[in-house]
C-alpha atoms as a PDB file:
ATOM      1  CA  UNK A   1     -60.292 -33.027-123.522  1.00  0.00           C
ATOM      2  CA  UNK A   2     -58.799 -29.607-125.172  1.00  0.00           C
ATOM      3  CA  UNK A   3     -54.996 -28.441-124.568  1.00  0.00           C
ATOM      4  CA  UNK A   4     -56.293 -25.596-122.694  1.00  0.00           C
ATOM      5  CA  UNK A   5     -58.658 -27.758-119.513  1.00  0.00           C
ATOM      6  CA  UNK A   6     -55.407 -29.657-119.221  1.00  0.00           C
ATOM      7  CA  UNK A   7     -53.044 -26.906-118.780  1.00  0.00           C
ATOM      8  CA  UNK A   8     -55.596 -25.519-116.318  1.00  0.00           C
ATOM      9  CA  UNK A   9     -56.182 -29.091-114.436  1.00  0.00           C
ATOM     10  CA  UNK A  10     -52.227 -29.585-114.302  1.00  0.00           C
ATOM     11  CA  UNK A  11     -51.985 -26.142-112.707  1.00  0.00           C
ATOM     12  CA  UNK A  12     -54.573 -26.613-110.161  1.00  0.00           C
ATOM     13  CA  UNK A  13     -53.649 -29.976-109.054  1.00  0.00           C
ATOM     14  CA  UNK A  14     -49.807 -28.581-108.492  1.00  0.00           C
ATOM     15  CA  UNK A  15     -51.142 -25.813-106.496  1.00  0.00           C
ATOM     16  CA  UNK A  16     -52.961 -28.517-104.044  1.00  0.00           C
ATOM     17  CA  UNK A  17     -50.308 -30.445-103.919  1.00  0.00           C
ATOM     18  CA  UNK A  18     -48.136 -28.090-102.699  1.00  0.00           C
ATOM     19  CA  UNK A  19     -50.382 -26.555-100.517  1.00  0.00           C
ATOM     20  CA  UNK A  20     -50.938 -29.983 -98.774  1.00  0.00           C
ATOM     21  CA  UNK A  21     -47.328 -30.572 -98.829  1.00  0.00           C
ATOM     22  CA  UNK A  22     -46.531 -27.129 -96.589  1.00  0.00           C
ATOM     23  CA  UNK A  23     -49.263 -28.268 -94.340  1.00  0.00           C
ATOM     24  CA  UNK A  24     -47.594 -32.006 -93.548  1.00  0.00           C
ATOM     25  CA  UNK A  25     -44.285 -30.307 -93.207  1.00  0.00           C
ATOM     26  CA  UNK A  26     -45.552 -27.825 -90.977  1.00  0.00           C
ATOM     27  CA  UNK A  27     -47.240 -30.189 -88.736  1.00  0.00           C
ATOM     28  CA  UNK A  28     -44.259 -32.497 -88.826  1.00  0.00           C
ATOM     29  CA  UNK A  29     -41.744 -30.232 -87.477  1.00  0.00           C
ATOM     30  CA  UNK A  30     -44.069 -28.665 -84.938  1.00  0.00           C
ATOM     31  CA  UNK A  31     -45.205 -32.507 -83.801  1.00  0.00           C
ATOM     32  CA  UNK A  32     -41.147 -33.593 -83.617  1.00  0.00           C
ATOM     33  CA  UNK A  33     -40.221 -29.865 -81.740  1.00  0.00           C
ATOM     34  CA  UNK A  34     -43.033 -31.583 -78.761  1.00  0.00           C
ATOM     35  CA  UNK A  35     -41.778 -34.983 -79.306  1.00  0.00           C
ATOM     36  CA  UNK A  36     -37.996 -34.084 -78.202  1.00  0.00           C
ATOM     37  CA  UNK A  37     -38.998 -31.331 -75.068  1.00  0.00           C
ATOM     38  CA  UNK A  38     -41.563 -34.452 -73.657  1.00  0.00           C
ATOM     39  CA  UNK A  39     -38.849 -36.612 -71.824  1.00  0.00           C
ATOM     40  CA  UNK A  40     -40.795 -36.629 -68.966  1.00  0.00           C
ATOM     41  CA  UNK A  41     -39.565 -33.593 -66.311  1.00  0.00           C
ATOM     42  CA  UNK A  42     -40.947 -30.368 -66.736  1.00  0.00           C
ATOM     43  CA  UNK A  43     -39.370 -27.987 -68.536  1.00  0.00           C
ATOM     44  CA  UNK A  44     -36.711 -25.309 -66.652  1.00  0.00           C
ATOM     45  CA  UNK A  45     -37.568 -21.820 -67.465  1.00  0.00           C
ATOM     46  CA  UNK A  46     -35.274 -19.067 -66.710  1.00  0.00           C
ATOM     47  CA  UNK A  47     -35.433 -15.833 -65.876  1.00  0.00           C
ATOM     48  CA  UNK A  48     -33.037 -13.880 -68.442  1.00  0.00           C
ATOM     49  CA  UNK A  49     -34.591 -12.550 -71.001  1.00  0.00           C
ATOM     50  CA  UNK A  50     -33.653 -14.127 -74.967  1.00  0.00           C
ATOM     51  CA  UNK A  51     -32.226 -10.640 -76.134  1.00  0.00           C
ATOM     52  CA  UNK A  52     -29.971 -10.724 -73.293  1.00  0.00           C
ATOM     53  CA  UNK A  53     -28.609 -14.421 -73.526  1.00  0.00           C
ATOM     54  CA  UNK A  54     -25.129 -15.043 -74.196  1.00  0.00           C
ATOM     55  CA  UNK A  55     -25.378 -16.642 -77.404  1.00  0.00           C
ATOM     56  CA  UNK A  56     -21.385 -16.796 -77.546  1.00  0.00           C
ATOM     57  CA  UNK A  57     -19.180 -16.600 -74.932  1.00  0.00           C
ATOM     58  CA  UNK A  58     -17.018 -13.959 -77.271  1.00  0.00           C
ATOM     59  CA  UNK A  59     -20.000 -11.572 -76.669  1.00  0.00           C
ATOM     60  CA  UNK A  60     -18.625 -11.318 -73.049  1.00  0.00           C
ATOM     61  CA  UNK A  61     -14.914  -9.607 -74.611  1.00  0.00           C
ATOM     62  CA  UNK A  62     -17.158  -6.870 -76.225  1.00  0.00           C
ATOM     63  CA  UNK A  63     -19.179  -3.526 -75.633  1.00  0.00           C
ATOM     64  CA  UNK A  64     -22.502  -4.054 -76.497  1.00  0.00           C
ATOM     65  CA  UNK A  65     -23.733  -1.497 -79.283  1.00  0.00           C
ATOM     66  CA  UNK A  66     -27.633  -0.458 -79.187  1.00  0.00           C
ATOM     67  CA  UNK A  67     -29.150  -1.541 -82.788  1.00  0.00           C
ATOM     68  CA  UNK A  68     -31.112   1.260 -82.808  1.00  0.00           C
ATOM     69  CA  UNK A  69     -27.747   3.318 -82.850  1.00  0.00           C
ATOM     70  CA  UNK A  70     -26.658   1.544 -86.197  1.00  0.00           C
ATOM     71  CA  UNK A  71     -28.475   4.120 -89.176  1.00  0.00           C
ATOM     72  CA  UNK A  72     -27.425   1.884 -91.838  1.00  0.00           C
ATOM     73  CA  UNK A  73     -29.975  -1.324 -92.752  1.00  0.00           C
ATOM     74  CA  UNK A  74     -30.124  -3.907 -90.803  1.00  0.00           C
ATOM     75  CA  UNK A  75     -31.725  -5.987 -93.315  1.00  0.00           C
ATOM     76  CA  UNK A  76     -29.528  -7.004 -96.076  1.00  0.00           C
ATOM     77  CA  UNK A  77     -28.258 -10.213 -98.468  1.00  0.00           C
ATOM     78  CA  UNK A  78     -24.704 -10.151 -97.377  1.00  0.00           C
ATOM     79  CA  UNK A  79     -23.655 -10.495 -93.544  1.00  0.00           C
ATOM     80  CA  UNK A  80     -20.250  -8.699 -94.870  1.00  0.00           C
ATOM     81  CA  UNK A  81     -21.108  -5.995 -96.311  1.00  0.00           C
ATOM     82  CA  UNK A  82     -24.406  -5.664 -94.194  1.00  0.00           C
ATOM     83  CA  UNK A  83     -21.456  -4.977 -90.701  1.00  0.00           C
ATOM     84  CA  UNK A  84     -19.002  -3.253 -92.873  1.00  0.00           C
ATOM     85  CA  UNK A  85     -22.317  -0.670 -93.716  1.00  0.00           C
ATOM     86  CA  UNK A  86     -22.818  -0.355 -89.439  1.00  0.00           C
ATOM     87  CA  UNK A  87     -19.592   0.473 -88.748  1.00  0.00           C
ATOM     88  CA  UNK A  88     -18.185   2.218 -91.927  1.00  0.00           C
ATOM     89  CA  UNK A  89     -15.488   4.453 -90.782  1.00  0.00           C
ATOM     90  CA  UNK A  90     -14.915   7.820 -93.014  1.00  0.00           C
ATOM     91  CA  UNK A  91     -10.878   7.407 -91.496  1.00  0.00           C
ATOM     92  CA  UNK A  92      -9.122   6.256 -94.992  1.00  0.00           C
ATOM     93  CA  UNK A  93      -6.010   5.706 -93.005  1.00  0.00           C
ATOM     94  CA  UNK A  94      -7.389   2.988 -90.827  1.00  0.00           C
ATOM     95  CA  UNK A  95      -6.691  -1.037 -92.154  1.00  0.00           C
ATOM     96  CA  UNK A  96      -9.475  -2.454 -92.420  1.00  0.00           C
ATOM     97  CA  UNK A  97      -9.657  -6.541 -92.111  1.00  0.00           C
ATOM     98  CA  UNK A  98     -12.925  -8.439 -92.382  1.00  0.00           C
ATOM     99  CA  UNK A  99     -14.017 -12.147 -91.270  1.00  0.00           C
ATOM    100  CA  UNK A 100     -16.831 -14.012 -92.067  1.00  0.00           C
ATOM    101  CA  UNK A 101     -18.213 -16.824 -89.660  1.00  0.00           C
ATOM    102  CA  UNK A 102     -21.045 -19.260 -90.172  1.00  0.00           C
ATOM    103  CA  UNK A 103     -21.381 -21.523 -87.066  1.00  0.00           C
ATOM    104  CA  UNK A 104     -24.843 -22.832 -88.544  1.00  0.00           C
ATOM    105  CA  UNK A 105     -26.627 -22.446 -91.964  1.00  0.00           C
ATOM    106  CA  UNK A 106     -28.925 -19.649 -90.672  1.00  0.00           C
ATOM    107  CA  UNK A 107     -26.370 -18.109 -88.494  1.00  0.00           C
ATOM    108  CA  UNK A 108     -23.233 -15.722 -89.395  1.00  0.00           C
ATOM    109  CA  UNK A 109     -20.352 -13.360 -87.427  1.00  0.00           C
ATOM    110  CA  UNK A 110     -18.669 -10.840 -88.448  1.00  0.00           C
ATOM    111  CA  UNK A 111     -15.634  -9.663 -87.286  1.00  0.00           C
ATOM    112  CA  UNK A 112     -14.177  -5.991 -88.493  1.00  0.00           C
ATOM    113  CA  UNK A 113     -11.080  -5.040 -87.485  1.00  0.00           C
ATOM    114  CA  UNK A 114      -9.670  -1.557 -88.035  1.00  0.00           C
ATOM    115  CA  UNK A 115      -6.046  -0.833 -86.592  1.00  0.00           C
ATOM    116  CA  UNK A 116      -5.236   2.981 -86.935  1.00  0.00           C
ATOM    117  CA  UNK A 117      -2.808   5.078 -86.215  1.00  0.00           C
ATOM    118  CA  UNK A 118      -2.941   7.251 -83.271  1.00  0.00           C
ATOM    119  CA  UNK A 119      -0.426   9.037 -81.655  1.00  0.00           C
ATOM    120  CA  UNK A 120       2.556   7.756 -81.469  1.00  0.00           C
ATOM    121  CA  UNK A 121       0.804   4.222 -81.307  1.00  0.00           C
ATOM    122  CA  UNK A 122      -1.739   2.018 -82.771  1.00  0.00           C
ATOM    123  CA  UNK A 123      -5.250   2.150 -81.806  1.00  0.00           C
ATOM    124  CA  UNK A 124      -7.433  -1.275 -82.965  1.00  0.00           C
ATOM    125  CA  UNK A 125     -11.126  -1.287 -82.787  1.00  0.00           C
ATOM    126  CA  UNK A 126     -12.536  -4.865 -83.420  1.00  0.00           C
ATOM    127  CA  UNK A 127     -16.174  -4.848 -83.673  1.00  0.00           C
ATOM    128  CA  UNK A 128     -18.493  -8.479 -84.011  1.00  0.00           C
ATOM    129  CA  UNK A 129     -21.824  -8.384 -85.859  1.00  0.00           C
ATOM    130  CA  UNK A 130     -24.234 -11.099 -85.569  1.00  0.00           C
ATOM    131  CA  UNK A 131     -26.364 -12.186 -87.700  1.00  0.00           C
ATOM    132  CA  UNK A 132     -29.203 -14.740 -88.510  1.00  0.00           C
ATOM    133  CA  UNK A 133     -31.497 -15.658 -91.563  1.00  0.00           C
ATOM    134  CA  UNK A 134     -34.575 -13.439 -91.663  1.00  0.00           C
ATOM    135  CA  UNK A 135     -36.084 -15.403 -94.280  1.00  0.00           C
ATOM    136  CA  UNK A 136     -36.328 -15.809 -98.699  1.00  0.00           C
ATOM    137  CA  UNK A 137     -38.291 -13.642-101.165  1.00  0.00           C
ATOM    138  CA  UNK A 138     -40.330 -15.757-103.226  1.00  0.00           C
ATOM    139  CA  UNK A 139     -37.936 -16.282-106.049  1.00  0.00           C
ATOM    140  CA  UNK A 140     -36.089 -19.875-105.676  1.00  0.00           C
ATOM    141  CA  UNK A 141     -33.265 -18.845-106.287  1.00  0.00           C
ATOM    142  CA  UNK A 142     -32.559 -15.825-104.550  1.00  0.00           C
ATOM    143  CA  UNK A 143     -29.747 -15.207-101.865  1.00  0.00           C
ATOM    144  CA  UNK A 144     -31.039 -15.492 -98.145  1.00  0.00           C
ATOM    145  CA  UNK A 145     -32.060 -12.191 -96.197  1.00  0.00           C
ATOM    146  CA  UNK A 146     -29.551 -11.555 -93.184  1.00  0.00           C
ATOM    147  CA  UNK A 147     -30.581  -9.341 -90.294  1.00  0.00           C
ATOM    148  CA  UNK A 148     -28.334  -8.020 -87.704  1.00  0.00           C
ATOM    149  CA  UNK A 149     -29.319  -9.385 -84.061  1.00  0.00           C
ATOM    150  CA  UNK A 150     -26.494  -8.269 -82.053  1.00  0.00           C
ATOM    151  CA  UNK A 151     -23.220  -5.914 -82.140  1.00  0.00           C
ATOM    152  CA  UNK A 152     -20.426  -4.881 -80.113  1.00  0.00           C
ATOM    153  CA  UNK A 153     -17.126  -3.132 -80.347  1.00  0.00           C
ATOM    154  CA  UNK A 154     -13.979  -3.142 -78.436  1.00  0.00           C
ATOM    155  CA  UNK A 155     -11.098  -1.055 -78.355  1.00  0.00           C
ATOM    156  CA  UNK A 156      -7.170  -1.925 -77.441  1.00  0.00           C
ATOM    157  CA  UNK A 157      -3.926   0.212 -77.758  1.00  0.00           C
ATOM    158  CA  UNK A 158      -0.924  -0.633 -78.595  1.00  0.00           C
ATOM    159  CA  UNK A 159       1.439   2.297 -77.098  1.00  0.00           C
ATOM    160  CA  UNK A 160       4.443   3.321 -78.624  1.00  0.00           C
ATOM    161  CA  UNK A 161       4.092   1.169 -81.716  1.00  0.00           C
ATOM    162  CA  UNK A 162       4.050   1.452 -84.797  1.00  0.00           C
ATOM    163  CA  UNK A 163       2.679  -0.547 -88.065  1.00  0.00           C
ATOM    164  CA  UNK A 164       5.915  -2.429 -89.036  1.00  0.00           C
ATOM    165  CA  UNK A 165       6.612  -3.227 -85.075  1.00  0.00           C
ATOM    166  CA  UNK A 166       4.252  -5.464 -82.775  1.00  0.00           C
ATOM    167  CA  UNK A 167       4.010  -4.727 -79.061  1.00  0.00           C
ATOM    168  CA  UNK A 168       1.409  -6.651 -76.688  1.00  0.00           C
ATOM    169  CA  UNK A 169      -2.229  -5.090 -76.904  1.00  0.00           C
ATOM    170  CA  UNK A 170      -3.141  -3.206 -73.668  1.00  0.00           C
ATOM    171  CA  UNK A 171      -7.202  -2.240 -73.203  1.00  0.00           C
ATOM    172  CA  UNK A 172      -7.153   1.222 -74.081  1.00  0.00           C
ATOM    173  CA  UNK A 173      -7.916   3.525 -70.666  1.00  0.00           C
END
C-alpha cells in the first residue's frame, strides 16, 4: 500500500470516528436528561416566563437594565471587560472596582462598582452583569465566548461624606 492511501485511510477513519463519537455523546446526555425528569409524577410547569426567573436572589437588590439599551457587544471572550464595555463611564473621577464571579463553569457575574463624588457626598452606582457560555470557535484551544443575559444597576448615597470618611449608605431619593 503507498504512503499516500494510508495518509488518506488514517484521515477518513478519524473523521468517522469522531463523527460516531458526537453522535453517542449526544444521545447519551439527551437519554440521561429523560432518565432523571422520569421519577414517576408529572412534571410542574409554571407560569413565569425563563427571561423573567430569578436566577439569583441578588437580582431582586437591582434595577433591571433592558439589553437592548447596552450599544456595546454583548458577545465577547472576557465577562470583565465584556460589563466594564456596557457600562463604561466617560466620568475619570469616578473609582472604579471590578469583581468577577463564576458560580458554575458556564456561568459568570460581574459586579462594577463606581463611587463618585457628588456634591458634598458620595454617590455609588453598583451595577451586576450576568453572563453565560455562548459556546467555542472551532479552534481547541480558544477562550470560551461569554454573552451577557442579564444586567442591572443600583444607586446609593452617602450624604455628607467624603472619600477618606465612611457614613452608612442611604438609597439615593
Amino acid at each position: 500500500m503507498s504512503p499516500k492511501l494510508k495518509w488518506f485511510l488514517i484521515v477518513v477513519v478519524s473523521i468517522f470516528a469522531t463523527a460516531a463519537t458526537g453522535v453517542y455523546i449526544t444521545q447519551r446526555q439527551t437519554t440521561e436528561a429523560v432518565s432523571d425528569t422520569s421519577n414517576g409524577q408529572p412534571p410542574q410547569f409554571s407560569d413565569v416566563n425563563l427571561t423573567e426567573e430569578i436566577v439569583n436572589p441578588e437580582r431582586a437588590n437591582y434595577n433591571p437594565v433592558p439589553l437592548e439599551k447596552i450599544t456595546s457587544p454583548l458577545l465577547g471572550s472576557d465577562p470583565a471587560e465584556l460589563a466594564l464595555n456596557a457600562f463604561d463611564e466617560e466620568d475619570s473621577s469616578a473609582t472604579r472596582k471590578v469583581e468577577v464571579f463564576y458560580p458554575l463553569p458556564n456561568q459568570a457575574f460581574v459586579t462594577i462598582t463606581q463611587i463618585e463624588p457628588a456634591n458634598n457626598s458620595l454617590k455609588a452606582v453598583k451595577y451586576r452583569v450576568e453572563l453565560a457560555t455562548f459556546g467555542r470557535s472551532l479552534l481547541v484551544n480558544s477562550p470560551r465566548v461569554w454573552q451577557i443575559v442579564w444586567a442591572g444597576s443600583q444607586v446609593q448615597c452617602i450624604p455628607g461624606s467624603s472619600v477618606s470618611t465612611k457614613q452608612p449608605t442611604q438609597t439615593c431619593q
